[in-house]
C-alpha atoms as a PDB file:
ATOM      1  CA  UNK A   1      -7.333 -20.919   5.292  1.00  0.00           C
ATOM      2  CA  UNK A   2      -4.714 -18.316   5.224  1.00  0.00           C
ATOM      3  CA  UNK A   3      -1.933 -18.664   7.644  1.00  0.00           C
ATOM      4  CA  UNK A   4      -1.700 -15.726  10.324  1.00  0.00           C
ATOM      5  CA  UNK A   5       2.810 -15.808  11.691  1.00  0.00           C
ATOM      6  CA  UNK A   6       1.920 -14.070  14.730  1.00  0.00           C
ATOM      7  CA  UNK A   7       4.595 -15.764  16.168  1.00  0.00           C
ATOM      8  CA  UNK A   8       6.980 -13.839  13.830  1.00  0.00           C
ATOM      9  CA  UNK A   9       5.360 -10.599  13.304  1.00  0.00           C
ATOM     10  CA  UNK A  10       8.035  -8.663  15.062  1.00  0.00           C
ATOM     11  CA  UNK A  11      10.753 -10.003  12.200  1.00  0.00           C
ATOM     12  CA  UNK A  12       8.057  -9.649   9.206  1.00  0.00           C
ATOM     13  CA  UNK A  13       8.097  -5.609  10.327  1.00  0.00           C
ATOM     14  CA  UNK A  14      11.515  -5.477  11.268  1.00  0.00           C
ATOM     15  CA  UNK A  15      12.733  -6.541   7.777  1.00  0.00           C
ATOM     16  CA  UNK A  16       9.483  -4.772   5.956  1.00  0.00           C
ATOM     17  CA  UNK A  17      11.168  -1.731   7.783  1.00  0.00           C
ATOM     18  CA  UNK A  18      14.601  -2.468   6.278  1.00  0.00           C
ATOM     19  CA  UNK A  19      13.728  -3.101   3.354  1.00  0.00           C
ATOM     20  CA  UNK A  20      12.059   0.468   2.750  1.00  0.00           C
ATOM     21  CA  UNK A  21      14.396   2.234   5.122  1.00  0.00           C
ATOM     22  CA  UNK A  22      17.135   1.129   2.273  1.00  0.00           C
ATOM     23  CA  UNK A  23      14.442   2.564  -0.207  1.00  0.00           C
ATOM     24  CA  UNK A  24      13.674   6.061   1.470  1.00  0.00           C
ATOM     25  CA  UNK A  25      17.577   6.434   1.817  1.00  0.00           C
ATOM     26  CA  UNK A  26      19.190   4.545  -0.929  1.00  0.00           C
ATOM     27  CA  UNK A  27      16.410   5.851  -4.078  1.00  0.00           C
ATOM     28  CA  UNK A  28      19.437   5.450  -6.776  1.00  0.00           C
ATOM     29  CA  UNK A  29      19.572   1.427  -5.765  1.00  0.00           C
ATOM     30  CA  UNK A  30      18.064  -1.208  -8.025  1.00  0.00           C
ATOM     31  CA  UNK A  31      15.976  -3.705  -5.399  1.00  0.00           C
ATOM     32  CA  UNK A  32      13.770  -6.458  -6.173  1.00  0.00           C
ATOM     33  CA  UNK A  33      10.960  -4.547  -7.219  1.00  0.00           C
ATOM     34  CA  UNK A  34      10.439  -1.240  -9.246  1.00  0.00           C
ATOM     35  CA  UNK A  35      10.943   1.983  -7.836  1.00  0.00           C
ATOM     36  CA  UNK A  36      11.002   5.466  -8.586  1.00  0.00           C
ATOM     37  CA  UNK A  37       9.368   7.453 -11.302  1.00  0.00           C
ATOM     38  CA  UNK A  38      10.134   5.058 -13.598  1.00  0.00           C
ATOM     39  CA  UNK A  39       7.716   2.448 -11.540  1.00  0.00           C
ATOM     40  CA  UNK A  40       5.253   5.010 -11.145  1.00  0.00           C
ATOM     41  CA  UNK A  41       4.989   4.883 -14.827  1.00  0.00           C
ATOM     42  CA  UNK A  42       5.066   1.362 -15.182  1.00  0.00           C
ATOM     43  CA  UNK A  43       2.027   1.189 -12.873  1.00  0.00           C
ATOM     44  CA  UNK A  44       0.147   3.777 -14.722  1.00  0.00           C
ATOM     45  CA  UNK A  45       0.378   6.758 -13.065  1.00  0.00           C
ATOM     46  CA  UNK A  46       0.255   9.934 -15.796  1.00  0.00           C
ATOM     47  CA  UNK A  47       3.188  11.991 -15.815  1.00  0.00           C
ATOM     48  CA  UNK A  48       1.308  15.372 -15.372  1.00  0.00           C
ATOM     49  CA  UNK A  49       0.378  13.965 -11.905  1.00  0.00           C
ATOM     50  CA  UNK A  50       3.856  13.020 -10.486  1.00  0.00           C
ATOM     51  CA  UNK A  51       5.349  16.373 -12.113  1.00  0.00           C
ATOM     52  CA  UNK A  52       3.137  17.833  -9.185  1.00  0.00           C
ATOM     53  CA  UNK A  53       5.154  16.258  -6.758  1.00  0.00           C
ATOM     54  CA  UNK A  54       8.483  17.119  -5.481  1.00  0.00           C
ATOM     55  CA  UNK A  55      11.145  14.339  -6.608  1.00  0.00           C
ATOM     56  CA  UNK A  56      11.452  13.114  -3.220  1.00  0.00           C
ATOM     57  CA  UNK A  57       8.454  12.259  -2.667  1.00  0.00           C
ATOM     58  CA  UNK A  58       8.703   9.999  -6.310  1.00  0.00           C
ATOM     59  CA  UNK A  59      11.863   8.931  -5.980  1.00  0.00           C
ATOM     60  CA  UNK A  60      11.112   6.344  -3.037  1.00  0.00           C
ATOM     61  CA  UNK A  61       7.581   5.486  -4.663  1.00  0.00           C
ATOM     62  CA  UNK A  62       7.264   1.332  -3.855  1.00  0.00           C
ATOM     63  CA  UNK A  63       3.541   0.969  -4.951  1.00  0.00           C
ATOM     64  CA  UNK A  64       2.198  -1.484  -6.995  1.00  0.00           C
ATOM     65  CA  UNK A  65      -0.530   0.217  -9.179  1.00  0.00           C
ATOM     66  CA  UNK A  66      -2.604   2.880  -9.438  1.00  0.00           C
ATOM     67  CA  UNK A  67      -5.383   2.966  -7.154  1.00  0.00           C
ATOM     68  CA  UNK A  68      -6.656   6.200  -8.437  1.00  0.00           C
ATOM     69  CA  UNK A  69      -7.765   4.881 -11.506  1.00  0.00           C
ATOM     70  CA  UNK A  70     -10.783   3.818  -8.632  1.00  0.00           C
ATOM     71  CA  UNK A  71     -11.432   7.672  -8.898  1.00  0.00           C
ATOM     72  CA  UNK A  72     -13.495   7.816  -5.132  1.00  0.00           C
ATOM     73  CA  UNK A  73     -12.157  10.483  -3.536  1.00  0.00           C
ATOM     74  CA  UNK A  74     -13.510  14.019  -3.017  1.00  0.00           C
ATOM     75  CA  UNK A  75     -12.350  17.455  -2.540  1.00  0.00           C
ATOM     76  CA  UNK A  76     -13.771  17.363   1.124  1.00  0.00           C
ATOM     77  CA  UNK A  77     -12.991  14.245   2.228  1.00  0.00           C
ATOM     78  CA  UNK A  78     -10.945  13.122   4.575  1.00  0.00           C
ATOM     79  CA  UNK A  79      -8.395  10.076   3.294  1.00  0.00           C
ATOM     80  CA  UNK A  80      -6.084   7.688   5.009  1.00  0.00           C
ATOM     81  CA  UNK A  81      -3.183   6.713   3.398  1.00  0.00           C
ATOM     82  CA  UNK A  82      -2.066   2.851   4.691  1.00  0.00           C
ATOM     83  CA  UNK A  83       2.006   2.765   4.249  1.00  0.00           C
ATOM     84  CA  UNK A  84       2.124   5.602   2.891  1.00  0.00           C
ATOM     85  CA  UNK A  85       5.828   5.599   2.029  1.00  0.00           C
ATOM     86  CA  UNK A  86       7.797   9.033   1.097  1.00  0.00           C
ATOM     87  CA  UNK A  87       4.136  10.814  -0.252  1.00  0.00           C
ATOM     88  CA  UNK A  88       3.667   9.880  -3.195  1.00  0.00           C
ATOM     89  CA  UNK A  89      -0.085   9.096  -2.925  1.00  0.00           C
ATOM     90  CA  UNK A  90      -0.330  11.088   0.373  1.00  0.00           C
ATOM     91  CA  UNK A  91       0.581  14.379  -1.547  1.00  0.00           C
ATOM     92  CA  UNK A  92      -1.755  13.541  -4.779  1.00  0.00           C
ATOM     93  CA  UNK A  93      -4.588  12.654  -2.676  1.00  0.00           C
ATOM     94  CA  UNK A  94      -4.464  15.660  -0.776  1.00  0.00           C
ATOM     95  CA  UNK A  95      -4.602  17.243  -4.074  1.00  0.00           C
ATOM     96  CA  UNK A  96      -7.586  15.713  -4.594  1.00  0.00           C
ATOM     97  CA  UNK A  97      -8.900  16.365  -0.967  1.00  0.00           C
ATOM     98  CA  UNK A  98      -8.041  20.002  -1.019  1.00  0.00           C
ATOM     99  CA  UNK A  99     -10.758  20.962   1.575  1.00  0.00           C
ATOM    100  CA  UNK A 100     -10.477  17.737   3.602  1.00  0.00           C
ATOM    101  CA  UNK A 101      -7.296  16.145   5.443  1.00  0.00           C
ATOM    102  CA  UNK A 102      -4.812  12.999   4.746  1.00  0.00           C
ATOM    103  CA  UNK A 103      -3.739  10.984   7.251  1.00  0.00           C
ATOM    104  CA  UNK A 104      -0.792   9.354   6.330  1.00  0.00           C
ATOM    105  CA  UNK A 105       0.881   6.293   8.481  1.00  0.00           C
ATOM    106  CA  UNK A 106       4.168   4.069   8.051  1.00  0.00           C
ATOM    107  CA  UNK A 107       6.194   2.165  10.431  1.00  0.00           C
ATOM    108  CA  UNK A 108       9.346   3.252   8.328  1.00  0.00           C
ATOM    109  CA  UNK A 109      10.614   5.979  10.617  1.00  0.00           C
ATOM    110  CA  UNK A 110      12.921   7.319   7.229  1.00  0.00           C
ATOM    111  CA  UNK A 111      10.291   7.124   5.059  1.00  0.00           C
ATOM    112  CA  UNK A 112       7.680   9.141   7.449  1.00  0.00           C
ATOM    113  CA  UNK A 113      10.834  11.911   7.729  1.00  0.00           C
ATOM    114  CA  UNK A 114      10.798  12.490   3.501  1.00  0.00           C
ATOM    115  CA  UNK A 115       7.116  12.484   3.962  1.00  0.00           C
ATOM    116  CA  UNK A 116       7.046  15.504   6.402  1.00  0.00           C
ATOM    117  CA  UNK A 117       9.966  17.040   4.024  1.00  0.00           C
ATOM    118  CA  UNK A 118       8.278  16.543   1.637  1.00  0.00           C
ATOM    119  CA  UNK A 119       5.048  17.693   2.524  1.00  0.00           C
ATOM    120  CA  UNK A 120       6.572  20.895   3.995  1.00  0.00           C
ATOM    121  CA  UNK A 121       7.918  21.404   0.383  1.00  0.00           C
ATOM    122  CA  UNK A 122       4.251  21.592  -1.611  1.00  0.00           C
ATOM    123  CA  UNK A 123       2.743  23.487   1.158  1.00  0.00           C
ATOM    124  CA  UNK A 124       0.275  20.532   2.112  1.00  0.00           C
ATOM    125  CA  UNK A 125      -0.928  22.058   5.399  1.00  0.00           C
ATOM    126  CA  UNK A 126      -3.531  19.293   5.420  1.00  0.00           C
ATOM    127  CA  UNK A 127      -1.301  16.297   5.331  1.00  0.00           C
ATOM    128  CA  UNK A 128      -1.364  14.411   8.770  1.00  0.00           C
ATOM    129  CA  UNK A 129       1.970  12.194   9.220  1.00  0.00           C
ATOM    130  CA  UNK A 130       1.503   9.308  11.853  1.00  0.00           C
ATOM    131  CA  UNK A 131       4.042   6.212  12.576  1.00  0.00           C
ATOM    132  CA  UNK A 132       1.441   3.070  12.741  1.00  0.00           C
ATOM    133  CA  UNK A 133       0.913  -0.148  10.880  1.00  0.00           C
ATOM    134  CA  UNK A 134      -2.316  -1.335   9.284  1.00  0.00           C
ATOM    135  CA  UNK A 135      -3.174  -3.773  12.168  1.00  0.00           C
ATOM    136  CA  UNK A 136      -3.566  -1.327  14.752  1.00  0.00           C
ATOM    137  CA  UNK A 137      -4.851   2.341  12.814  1.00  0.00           C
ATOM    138  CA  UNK A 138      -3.861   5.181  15.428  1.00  0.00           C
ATOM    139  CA  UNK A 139      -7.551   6.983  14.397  1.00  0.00           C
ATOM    140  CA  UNK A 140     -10.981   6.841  15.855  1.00  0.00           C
ATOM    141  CA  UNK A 141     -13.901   4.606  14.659  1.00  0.00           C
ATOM    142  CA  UNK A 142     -15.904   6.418  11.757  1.00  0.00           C
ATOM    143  CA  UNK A 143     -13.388   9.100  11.365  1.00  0.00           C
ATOM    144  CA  UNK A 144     -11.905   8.189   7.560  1.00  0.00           C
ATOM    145  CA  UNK A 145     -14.405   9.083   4.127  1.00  0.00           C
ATOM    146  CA  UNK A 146     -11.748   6.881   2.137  1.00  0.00           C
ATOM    147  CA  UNK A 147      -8.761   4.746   2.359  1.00  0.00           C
ATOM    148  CA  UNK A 148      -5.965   4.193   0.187  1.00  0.00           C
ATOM    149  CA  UNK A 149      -2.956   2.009  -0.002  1.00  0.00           C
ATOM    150  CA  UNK A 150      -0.690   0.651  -2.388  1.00  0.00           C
ATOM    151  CA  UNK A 151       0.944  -2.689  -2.236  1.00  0.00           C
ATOM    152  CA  UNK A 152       1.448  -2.808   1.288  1.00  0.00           C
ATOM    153  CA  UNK A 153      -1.571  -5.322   2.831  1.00  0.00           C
ATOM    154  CA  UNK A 154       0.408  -7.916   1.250  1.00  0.00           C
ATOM    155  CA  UNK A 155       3.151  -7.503   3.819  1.00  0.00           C
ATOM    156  CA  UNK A 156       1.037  -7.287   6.932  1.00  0.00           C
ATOM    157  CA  UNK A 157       1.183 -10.624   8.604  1.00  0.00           C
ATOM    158  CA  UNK A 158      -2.816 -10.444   9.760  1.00  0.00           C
ATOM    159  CA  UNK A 159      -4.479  -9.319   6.969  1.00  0.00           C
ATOM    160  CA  UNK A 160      -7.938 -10.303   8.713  1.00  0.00           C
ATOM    161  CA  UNK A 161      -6.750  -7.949  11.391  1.00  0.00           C
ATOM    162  CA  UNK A 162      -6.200  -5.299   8.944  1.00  0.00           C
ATOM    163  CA  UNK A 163      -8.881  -5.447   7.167  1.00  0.00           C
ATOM    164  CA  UNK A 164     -11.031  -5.006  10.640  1.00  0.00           C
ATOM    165  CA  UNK A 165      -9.468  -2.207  11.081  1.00  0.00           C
ATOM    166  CA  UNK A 166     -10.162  -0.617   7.665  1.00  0.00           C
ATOM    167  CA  UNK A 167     -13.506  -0.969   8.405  1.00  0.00           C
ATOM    168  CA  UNK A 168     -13.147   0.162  11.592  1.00  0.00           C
ATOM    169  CA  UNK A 169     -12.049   3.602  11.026  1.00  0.00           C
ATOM    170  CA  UNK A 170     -14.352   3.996   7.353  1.00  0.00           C
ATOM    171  CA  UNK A 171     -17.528   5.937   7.790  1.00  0.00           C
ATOM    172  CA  UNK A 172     -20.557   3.894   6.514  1.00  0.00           C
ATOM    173  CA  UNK A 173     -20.645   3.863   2.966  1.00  0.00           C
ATOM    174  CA  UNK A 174     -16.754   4.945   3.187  1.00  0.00           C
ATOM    175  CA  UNK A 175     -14.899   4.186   0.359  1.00  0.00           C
ATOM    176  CA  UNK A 176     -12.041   1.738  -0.487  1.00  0.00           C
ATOM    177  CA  UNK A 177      -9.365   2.016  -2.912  1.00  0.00           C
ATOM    178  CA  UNK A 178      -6.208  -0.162  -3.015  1.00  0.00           C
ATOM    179  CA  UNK A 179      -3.627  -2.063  -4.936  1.00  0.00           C
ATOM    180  CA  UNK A 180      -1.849  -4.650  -3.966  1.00  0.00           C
ATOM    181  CA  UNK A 181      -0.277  -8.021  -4.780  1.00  0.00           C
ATOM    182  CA  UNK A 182      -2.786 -11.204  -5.323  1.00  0.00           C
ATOM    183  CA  UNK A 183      -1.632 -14.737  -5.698  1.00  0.00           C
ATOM    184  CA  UNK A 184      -2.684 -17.606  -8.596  1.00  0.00           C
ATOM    185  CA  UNK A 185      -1.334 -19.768  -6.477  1.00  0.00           C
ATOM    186  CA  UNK A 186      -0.764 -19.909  -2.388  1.00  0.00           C
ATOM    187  CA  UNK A 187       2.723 -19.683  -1.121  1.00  0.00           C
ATOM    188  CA  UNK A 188       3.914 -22.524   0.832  1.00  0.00           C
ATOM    189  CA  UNK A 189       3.658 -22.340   4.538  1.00  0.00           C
ATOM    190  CA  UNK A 190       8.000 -22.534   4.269  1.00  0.00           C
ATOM    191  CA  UNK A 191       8.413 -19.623   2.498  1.00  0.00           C
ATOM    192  CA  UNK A 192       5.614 -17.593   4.390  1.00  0.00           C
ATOM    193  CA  UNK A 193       7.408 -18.085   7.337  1.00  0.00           C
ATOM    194  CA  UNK A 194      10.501 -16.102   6.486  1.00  0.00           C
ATOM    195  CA  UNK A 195      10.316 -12.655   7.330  1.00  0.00           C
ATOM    196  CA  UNK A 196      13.037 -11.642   4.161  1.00  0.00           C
ATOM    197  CA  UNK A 197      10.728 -13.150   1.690  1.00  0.00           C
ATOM    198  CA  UNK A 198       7.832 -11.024   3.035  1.00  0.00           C
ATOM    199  CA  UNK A 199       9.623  -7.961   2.642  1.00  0.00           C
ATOM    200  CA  UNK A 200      10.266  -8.854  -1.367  1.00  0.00           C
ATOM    201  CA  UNK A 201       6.410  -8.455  -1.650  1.00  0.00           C
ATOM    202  CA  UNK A 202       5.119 -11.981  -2.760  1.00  0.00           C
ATOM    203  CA  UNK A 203       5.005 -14.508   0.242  1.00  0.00           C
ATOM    204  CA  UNK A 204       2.975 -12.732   2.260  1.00  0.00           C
ATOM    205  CA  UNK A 205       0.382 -12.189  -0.526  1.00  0.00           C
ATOM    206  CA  UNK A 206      -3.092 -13.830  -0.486  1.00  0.00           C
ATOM    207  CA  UNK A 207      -5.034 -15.243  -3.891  1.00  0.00           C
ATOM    208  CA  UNK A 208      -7.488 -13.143  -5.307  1.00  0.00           C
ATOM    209  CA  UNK A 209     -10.786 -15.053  -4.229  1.00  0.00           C
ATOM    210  CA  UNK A 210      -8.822 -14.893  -0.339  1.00  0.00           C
ATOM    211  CA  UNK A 211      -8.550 -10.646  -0.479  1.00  0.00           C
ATOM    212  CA  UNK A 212     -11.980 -10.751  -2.008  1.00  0.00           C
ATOM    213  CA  UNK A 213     -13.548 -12.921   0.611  1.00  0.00           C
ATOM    214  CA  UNK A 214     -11.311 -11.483   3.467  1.00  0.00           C
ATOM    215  CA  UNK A 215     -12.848  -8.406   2.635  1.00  0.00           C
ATOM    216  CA  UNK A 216     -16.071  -9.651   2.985  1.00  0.00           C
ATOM    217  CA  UNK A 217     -15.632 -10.951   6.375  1.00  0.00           C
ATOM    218  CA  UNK A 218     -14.315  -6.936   7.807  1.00  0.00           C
ATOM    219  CA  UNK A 219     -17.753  -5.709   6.203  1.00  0.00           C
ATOM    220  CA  UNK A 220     -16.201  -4.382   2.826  1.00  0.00           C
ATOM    221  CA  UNK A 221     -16.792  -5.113  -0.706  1.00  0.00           C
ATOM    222  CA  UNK A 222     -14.924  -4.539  -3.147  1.00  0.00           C
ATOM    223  CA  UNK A 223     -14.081  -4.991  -7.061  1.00  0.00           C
ATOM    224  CA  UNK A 224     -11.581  -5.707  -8.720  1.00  0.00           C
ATOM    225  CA  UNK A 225     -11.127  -2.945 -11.277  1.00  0.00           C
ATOM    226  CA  UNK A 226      -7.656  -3.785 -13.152  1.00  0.00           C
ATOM    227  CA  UNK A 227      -4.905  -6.265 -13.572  1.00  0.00           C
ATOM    228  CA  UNK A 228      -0.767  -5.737 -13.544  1.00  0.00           C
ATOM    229  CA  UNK A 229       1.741  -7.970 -14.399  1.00  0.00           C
ATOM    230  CA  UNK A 230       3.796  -5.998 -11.726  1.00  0.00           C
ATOM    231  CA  UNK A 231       6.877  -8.398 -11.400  1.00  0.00           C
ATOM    232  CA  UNK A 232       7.437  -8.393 -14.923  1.00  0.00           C
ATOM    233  CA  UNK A 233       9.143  -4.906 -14.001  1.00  0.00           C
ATOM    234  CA  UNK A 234      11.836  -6.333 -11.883  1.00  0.00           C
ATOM    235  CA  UNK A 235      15.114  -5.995 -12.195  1.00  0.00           C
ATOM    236  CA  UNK A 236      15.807  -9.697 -10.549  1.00  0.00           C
ATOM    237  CA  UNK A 237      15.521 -13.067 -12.509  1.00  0.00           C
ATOM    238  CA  UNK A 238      14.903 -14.579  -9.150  1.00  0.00           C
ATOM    239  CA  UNK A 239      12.122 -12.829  -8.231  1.00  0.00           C
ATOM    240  CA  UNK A 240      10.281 -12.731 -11.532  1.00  0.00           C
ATOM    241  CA  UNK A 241      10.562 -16.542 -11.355  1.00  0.00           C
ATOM    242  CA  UNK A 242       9.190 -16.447  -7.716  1.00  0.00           C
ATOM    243  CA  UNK A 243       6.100 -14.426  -8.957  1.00  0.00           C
ATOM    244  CA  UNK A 244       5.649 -16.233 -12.341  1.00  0.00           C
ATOM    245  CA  UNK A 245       5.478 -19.335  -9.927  1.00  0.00           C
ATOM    246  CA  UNK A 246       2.795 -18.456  -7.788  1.00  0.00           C
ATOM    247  CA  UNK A 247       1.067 -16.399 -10.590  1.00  0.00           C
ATOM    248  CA  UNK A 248       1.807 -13.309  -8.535  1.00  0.00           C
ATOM    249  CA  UNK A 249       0.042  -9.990  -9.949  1.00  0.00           C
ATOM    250  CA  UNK A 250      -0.781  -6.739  -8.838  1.00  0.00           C
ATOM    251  CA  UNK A 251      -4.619  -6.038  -8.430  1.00  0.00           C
ATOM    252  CA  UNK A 252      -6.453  -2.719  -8.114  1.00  0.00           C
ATOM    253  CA  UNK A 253      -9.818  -2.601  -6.063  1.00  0.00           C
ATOM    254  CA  UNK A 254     -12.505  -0.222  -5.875  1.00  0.00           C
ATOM    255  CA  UNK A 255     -15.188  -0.825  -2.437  1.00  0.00           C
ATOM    256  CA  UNK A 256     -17.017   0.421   0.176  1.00  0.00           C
ATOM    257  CA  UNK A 257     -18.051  -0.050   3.530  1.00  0.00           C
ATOM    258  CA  UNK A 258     -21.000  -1.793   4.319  1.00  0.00           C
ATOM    259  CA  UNK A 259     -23.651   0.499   5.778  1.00  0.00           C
END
């Protein structure tokens, strides 16, 4: 059973939206999870990739992993980008996409500004910037050849929701790649219901076999294609104990949508 807060969804995105406001603005502060180039390393992105990107667009990179390493999209297709933060996987993917478009959406009104900038700045005339969360997708049904995200499902409050959605707006046979946080262990209902803890990325997580089988139940399946100890890369002692306690790990999937 995984415990929906709708009660407290407005706080969950107000202080998911603080949170990465302070990132988008304040790039040269240490929070409680990697950022930066440096975490872009750390997840595995290769260098030759983010020196295609302005330093903007890296310098407020909050992701989790690299869900490229999935290796689905095409140079037609047309990709939407789920949180897509200051660009950093917006602007690669439309790299990637070069005769297709990117839809990008956030409900960080900062980070959706350095994501315009910094689109502007690489020429990316087919990057699409939208404010929306993952719960309600501002695009039509069938409209999306792949979607992308990067450790941001973990902070939506109804991830069954979401997930509907994604499949929603994914062709048939559309393709899936994400990472994200996954759970050893489930978080106590206590600590999922305060929106702060959301924002820090692991309360609002799910176990593994929960995404898998969440999935599932929106018509997508999915692999999982890699492993990260992510929170071994944090700067806090309290939150590495936090994730070492519920076995908290980033994951990187590779699906589809059912036909």
């Amino acid at each position: 059973m995984v415990a929906i807060f709708s009660d407290r969804k407005d706080f969950i995105f107000r202080a998911v939206t603080e949170m990465y406001g302070q990132v988008a603005q304040h790039p040269e502060r240490t929070f409680h999870f990697p950022t930066g180039r440096l975490a872009c390393l750390f997840v595995g992105y290769p260098a030759a990739q983010l020196d295609l990107l302005p330093v903007a667009a890296v310098e407020s990179f909050a992701g989790v992993g690299y869900p490229f390493g999935a290796a689905v999209i095409g140079e037609r297709d047309v990709v939407l980008d789920i949180g897509s933060g200051s660009g950093t996987d917006t602007l690669l993917a439309s790299t990637m996409a070069p005769q297709g478009t990117v839809h990008a959406i956030d409900i960080t009104a900062s980070m959706l500004l350095k994501l315009r900038r910094n689109a502007a700045e690489m020429g990316r005339g087919n990057v699409e910037v939208l404010e929306g969360n993952a719960e309600a997708i501002p695009l039509s049904p069938a409209s999306v050849d792949v979607v992308t995200s990067n450790g941001v499902l973990n902070l939506v409050p109804d991830k069954p929701l979401a997930f509907a959605e994604i499949a929603r707006v994914l062709r048939p046979g559309g393709r899936l790649q994400v990472s994200d946080i996954a759970l050893d262990n489930p978080a106590s209902d206590r600590c999922r219901s305060d929106p702060k803890l959301w924002a820090e990325c692991v309360v609002g997580a799910v176990t593994e076999a929960d995404y898998l089988r969440l999935l599932r139940e929106a018509g997508l399946e999915a692999e999982v294609i890699g492993r990260q100890d992510y929170f071994s890369g944090s700067a806090n002692p309290d939150t590495r104990r936090a994730a070492k306690a519920l076995g908290a790990h980033a994951i990187t999937l590779r699906g589809l949508r059912i036909a």
